[in-house]
C-alpha atoms as a PDB file:
ATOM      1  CA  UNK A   1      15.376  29.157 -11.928  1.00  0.00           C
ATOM      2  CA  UNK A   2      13.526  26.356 -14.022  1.00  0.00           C
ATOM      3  CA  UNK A   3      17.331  23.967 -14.389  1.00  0.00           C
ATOM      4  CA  UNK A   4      17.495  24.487 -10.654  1.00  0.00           C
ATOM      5  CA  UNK A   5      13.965  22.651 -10.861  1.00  0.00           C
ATOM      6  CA  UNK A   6      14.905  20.404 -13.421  1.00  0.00           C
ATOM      7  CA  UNK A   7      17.844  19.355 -11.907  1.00  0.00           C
ATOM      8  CA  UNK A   8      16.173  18.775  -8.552  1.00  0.00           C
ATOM      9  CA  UNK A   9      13.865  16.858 -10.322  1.00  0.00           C
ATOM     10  CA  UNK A  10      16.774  14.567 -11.813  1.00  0.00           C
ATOM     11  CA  UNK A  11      17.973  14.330  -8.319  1.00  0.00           C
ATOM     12  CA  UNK A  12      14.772  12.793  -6.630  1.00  0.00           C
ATOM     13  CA  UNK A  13      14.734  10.462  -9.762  1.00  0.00           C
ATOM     14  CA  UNK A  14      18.010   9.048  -9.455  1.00  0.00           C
ATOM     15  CA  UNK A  15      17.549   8.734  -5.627  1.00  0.00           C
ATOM     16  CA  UNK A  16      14.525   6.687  -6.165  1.00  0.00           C
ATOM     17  CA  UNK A  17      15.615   4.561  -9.021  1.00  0.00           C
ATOM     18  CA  UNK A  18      19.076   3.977  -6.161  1.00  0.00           C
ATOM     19  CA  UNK A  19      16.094   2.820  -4.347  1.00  0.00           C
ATOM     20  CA  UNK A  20      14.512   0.574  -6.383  1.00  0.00           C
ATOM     21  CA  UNK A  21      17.267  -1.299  -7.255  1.00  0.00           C
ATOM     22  CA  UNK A  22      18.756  -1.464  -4.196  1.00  0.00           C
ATOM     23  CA  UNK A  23      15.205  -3.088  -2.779  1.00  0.00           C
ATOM     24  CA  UNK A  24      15.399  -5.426  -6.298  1.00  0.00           C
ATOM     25  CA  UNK A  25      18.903  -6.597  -5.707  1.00  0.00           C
ATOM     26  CA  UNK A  26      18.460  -7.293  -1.660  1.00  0.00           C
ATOM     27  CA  UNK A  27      18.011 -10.935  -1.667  1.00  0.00           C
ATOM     28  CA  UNK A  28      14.177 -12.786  -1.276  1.00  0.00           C
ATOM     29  CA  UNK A  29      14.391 -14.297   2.161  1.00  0.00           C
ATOM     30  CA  UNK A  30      12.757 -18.156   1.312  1.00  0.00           C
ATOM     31  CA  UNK A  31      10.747 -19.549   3.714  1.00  0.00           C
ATOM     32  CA  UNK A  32      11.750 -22.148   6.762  1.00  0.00           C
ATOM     33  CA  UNK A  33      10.690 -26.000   6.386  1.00  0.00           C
ATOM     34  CA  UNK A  34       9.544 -27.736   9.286  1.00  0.00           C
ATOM     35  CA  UNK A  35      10.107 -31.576  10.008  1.00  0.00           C
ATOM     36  CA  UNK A  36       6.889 -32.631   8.497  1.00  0.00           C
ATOM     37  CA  UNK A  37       7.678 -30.391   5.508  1.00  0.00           C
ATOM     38  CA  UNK A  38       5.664 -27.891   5.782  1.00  0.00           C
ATOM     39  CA  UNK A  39       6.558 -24.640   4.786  1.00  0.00           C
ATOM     40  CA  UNK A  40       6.504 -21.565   6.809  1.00  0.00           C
ATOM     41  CA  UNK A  41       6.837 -17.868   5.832  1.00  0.00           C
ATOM     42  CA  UNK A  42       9.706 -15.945   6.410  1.00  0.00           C
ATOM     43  CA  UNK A  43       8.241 -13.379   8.469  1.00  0.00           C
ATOM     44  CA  UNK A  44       5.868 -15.549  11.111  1.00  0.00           C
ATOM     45  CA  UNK A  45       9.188 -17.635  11.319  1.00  0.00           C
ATOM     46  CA  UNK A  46      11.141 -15.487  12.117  1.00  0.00           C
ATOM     47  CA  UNK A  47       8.753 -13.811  14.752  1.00  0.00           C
ATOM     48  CA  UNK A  48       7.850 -16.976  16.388  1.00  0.00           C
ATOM     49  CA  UNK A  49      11.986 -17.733  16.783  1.00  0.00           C
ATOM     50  CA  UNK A  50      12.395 -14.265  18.466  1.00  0.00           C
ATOM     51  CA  UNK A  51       9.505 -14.786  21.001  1.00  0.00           C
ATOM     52  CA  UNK A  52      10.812 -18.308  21.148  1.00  0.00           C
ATOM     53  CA  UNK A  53       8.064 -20.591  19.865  1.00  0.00           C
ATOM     54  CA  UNK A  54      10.410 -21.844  17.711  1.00  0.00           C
ATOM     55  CA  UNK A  55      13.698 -22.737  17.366  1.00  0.00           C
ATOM     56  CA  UNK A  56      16.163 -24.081  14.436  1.00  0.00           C
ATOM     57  CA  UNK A  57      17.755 -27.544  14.567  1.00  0.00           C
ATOM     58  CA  UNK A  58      19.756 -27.891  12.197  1.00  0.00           C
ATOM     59  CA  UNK A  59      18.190 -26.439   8.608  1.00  0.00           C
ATOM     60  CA  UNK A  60      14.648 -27.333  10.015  1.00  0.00           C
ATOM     61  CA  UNK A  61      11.980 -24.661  12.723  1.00  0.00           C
ATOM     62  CA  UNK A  62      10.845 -26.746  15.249  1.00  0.00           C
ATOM     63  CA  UNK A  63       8.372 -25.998  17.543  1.00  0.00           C
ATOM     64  CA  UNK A  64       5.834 -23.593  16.391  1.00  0.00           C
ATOM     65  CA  UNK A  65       2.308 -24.375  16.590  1.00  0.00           C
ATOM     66  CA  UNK A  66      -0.582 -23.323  14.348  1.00  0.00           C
ATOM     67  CA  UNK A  67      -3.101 -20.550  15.482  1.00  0.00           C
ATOM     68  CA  UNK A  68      -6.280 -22.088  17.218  1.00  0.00           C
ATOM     69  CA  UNK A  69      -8.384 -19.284  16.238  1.00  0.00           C
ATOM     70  CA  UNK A  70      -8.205 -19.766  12.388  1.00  0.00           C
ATOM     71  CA  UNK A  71      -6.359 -22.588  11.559  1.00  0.00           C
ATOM     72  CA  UNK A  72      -3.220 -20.547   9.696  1.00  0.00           C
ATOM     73  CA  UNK A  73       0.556 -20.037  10.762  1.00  0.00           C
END
């Protein structure tokens, strides 16, 4: 009964260390520029394209304007 354990135990390991480097090896999304140069994350970029705030011309967002309430993307 305990190698059934231990080699359920080996299986959850390997499945998480599949895991790990599968999430290591998935490629960094970089962040968008804007025409001034600014720098935008990935993530509010690419929300603010979907609800169409923003759209890409070219390599470059365009249109997406800062929060009033405080002051960040």
């Amino acid at each position: 009964m305990s190698s059934l354990l231990f080699k359920r135990r080996q299986g959850y390991a390997l499945r998480y260390l599949l895991i790990e480097m599968a999430r290591q090896s998935a490629p960094q999304m970089s962040d968008f520029e804007t025409i001034d140069g600014d720098l935008i994350p990935y993530a509010v970029a690419q929300a603010a394209l979907r609800s169409g705030r923003a759209v890409m011309v070219g390599n470059l967002l365009v249109g997406m304007v800062a929060s009033a309430t405080d002051g960040t993307w």
